[in-house]
Protein backbone atom coordinates (compact mmCIF):
# COMPACT_ATOMS: atom_id res chain seq x y z
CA UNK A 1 12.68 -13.72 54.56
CA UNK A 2 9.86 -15.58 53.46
CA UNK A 3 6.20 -14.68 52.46
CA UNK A 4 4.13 -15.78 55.36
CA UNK A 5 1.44 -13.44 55.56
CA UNK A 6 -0.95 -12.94 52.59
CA UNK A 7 -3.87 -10.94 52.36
CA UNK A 8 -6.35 -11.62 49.65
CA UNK A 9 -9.42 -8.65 48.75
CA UNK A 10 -12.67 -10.76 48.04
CA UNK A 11 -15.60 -8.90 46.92
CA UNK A 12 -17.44 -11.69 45.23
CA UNK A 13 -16.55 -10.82 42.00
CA UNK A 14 -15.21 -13.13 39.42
CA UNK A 15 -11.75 -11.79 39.61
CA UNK A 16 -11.50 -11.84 43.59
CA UNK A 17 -13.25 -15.66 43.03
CA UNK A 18 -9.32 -16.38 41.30
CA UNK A 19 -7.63 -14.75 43.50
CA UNK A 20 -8.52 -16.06 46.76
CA UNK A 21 -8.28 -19.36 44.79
CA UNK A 22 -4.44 -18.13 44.15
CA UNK A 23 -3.99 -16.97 47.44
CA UNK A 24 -4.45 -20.23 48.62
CA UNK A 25 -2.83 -22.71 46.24
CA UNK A 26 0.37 -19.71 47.19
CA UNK A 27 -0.33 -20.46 50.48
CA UNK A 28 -0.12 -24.14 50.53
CA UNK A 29 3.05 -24.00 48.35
CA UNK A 30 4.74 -21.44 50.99
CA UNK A 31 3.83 -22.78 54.24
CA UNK A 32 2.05 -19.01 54.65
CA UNK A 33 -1.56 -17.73 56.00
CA UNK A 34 -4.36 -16.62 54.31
CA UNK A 35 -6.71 -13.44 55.70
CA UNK A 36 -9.47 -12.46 53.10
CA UNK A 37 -11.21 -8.93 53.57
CA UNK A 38 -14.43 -7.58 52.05
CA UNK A 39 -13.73 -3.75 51.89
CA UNK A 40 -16.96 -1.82 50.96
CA UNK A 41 -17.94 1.79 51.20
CA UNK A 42 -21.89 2.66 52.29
CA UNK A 43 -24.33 1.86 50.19
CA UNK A 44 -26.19 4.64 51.44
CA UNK A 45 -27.61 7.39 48.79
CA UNK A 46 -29.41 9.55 51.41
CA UNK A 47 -29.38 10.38 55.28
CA UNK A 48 -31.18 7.83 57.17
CA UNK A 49 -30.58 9.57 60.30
CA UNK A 50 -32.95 12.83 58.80
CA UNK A 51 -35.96 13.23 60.97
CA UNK A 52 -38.31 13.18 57.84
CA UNK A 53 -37.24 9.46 56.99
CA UNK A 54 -40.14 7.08 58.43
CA UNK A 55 -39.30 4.12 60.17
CA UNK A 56 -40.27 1.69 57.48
CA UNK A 57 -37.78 3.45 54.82
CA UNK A 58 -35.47 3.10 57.10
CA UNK A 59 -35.84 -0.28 57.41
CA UNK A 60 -36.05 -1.03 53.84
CA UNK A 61 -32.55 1.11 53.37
CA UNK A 62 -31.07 -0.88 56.00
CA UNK A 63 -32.29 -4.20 54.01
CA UNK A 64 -31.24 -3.12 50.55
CA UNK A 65 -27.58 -1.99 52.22
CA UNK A 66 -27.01 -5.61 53.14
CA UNK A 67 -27.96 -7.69 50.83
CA UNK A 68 -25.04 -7.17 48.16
CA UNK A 69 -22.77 -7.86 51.34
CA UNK A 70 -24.41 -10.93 52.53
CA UNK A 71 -24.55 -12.27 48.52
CA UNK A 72 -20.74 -11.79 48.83
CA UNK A 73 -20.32 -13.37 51.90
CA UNK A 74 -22.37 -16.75 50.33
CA UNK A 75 -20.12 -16.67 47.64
CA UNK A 76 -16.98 -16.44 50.00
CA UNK A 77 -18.13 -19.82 51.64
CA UNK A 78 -18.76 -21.25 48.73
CA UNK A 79 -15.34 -21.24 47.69
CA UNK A 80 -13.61 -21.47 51.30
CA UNK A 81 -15.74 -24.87 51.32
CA UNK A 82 -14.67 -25.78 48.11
CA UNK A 83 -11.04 -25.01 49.24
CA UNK A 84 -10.81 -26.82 52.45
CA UNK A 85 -10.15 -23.78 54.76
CA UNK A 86 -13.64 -24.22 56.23
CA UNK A 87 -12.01 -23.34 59.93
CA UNK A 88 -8.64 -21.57 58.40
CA UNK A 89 -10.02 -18.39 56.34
CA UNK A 90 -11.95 -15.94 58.18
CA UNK A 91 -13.54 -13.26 55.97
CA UNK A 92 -13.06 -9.52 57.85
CA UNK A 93 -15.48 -6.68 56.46
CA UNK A 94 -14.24 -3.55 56.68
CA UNK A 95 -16.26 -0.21 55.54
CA UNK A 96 -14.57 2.40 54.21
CA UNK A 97 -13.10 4.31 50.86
CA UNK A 98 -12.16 0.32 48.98
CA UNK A 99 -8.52 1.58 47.52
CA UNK A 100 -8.23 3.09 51.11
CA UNK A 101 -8.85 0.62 52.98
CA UNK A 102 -7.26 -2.07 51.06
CA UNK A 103 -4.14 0.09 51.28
CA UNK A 104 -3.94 0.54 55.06
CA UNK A 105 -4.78 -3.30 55.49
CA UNK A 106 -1.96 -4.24 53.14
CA UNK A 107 0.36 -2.58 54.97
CA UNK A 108 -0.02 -5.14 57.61
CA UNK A 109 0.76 -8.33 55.22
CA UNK A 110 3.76 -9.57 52.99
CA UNK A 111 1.45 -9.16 49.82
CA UNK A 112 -2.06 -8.30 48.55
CA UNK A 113 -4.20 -10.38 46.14
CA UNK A 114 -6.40 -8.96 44.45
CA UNK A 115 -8.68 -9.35 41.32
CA UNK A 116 -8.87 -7.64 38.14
CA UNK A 117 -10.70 -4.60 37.67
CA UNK A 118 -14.14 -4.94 36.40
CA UNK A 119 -16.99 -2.05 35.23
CA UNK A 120 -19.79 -4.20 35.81
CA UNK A 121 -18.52 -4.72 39.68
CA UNK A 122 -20.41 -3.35 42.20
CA UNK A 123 -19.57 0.03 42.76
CA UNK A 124 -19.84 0.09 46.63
CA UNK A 125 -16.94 -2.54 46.30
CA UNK A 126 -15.29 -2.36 43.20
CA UNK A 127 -11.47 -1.49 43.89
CA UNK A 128 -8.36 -0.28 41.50
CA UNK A 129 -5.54 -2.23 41.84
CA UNK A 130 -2.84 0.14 40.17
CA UNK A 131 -3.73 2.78 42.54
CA UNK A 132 -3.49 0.32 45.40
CA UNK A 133 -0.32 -0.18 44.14
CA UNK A 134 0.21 3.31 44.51
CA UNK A 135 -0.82 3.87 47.74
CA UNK A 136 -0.28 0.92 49.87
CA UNK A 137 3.71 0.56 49.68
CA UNK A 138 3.59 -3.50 49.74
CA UNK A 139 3.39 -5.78 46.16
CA UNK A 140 -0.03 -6.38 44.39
CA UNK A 141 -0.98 -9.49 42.24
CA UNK A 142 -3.54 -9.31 40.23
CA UNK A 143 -5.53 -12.17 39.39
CA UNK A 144 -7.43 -11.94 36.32
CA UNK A 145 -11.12 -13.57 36.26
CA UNK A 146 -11.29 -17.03 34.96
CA UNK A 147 -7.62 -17.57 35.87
CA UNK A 148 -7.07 -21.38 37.59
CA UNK A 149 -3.70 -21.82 37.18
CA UNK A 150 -2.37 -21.74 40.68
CA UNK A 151 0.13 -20.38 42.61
CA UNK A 152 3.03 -22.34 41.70
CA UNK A 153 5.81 -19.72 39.37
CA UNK A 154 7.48 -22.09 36.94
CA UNK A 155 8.25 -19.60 34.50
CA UNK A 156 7.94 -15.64 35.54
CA UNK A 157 9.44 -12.53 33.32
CA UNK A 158 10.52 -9.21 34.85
CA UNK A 159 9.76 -5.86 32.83
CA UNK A 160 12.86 -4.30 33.32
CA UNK A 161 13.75 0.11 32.54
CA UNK A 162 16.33 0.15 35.30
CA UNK A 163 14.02 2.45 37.07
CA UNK A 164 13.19 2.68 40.72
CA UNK A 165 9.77 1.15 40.56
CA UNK A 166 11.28 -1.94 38.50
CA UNK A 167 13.87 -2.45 40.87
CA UNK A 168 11.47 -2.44 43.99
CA UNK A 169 9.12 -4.75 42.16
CA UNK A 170 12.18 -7.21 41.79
CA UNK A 171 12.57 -6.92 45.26
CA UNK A 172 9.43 -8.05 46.15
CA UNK A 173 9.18 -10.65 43.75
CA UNK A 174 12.66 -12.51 44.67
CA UNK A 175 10.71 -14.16 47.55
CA UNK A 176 8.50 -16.18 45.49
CA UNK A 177 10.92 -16.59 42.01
CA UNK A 178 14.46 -17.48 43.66
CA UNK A 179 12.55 -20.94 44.65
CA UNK A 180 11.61 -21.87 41.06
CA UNK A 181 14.24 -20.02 39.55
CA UNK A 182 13.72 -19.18 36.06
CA UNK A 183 13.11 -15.68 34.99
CA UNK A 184 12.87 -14.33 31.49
CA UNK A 185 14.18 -10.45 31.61
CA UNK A 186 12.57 -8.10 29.39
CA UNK A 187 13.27 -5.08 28.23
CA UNK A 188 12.07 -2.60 25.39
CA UNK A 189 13.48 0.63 24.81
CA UNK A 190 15.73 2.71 26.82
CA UNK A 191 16.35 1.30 29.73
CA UNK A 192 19.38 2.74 32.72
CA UNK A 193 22.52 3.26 31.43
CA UNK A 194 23.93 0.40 34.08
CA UNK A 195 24.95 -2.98 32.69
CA UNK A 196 22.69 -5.22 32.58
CA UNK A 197 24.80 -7.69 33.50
CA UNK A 198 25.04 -6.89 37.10
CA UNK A 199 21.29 -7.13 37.04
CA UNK A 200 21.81 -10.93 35.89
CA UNK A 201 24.05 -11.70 38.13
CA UNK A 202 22.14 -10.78 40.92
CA UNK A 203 19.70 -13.25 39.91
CA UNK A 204 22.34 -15.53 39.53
CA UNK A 205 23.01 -15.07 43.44
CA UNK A 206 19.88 -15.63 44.66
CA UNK A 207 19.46 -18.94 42.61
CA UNK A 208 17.44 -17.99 39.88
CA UNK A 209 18.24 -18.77 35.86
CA UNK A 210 17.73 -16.13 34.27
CA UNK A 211 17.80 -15.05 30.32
CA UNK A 212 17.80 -11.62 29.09
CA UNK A 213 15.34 -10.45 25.97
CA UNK A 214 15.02 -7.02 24.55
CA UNK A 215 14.06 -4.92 21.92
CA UNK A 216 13.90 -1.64 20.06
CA UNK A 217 12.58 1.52 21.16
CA UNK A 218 10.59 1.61 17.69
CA UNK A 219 8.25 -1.44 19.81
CA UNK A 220 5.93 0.02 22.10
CA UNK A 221 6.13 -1.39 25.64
CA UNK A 222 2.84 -2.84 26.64
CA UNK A 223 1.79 -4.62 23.43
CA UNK A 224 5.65 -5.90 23.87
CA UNK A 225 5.18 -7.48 27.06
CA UNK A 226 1.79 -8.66 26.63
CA UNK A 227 2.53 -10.51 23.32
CA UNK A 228 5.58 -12.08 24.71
CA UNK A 229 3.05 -13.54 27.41
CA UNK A 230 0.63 -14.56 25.56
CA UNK A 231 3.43 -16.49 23.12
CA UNK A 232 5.64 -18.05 26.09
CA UNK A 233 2.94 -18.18 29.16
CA UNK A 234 4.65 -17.18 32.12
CA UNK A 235 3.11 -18.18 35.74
CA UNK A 236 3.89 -14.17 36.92
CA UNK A 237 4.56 -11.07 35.40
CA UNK A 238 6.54 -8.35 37.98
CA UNK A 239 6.05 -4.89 37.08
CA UNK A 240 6.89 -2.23 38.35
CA UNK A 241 4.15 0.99 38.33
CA UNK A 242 3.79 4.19 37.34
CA UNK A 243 7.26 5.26 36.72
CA UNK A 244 5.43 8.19 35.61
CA UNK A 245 3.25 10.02 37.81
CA UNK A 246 -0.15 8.59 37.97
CA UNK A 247 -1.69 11.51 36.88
CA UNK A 248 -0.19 11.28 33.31
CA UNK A 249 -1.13 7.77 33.39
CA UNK A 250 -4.47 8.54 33.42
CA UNK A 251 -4.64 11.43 31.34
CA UNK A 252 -2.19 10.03 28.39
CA UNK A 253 -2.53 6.71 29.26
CA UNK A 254 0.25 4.12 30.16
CA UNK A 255 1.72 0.69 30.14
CA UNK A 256 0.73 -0.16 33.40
CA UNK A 257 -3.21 0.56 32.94
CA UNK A 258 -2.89 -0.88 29.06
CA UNK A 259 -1.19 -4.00 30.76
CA UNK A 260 -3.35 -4.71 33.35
CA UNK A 261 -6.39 -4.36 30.61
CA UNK A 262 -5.45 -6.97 28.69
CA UNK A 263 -3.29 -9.81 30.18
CA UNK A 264 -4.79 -13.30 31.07
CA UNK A 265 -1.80 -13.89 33.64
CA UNK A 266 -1.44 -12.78 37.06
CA UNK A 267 0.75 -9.79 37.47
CA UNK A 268 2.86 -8.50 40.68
CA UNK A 269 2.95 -4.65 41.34
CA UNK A 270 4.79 -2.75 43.07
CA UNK A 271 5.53 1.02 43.27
């Protein structure tokens, strides 16, 4: 079945400036739609409704609410101009908990697109995209800011432990790889006690060339995998998250939130 139905989070950030720019070079190359969506909670730090407000603060609290939003929403036709989706990208705004929200919504689409993390966004529309992950049951790219290399997946490598969220990330991913067809397998450490052969050869039935690299457990995993990207430049990364619980993720921390730090490529989660 093939991806027709993308959803891209835009919050006019740098990072959600490359992905809706992914989301739609992905879009051309699959024949799919495109629906952006501005998730934001209130930007409201007291009651407005309280009797003892006047009128003009009220006002003024209603001004300062929307301007960040209508900022973002200059910035989104900016690019949907630049793009040449003037009359086929719609941006919806949605108000809510972000993660939350972007969770339900992706429920609804093949994939979300989403950009990188950053501290200095906005914190009324800021989202996590390892927790969306998490929570939302469908695949998550990442797009790092500053990214412009398209859509198209010439090269991508699989992290690979044999686990359950590795396997559902392939899963995911064999929609957009089996088409270009190369996929470098990695794997560091222990992985499932299952052949790995069977593993290649189920790429090997769904078209896709596939190689198989490893290593040592003595290697830790996520400086692994992120300096075999950075040496070999894969279009995609597909990984699959938390393994762990998320809880010990964040309290010890883990290769998914050390991963998604760091790496200049786009990455595909899935949990």
């Amino acid at each position: 079945m093939p991806m027709m139905n993308l959803l891209v989070a835009f919050n006019g950030s740098d990072g959600s400036v490359a992905a809706l720019r992914y989301a739609a070079s992905l879009a051309e190359r699959l024949g799919a739609h495109v629906t952006a969506i501005l998730a934001h909670s209130s930007h409201e730090v007291i009651d407005k409704r309280s009797r003892w407000i006047p009128k003009e603060a009220r006002a003024l609290l209603d001004a300062a609410n929307s301007d960040i939003l209508r900022e973002i929403e200059a910035k989104f036709e900016t690019e949907r101009s630049a793009l040449g989706l003037a009359t086929g990208l719609q941006l919806k705004e949605v108000t809510g908990r972000v993660d939350n929200v972007l969770s339900e919504a992706a429920r609804h689409y093949d994939m979300l697109i989403v950009g990188s993390h950053a501290d200095t966004d906005d914190e009324h529309v800021t989202l996590h995209p390892d927790r969306i992950a998490l929570m939302s049951g469908r695949p998550v790219v990442v797009v790092p800011a500053g990214y412009a290399g398209g859509g198209g997946l010439s090269h991508s490598a699989l992290a690979w432990d044999g686990g359950r969220a590795a396997a559902r990330a392939l899963s995911d991913s064999l929609r957009l790889i089996e088409d270009d067809g190369r996929v470098s397998v990695l794997t560091v450490g222990p992985r499932a006690a299952w052949p790995i052969e069977d593993l290649m050869t189920h790429l090997s039935r769904h078209g896709v060339e596939a190689v198989h690299e490893e290593w040592p457990t003595s290697h830790p995993v996520a400086p692994t995998l992120l300096a075999w990207c950075q040496k070999h430049r894969p279009s995609l990364l597909v990984l699959g998250a938390f393994e762990h619980s998320k809880f010990r993720e964040d309290l010890l921390g883990g290769v998914t939130s050390e991963v998604l730090a760091q790496i200049d490529i786009p990455v595909l989660l899935s949990h």
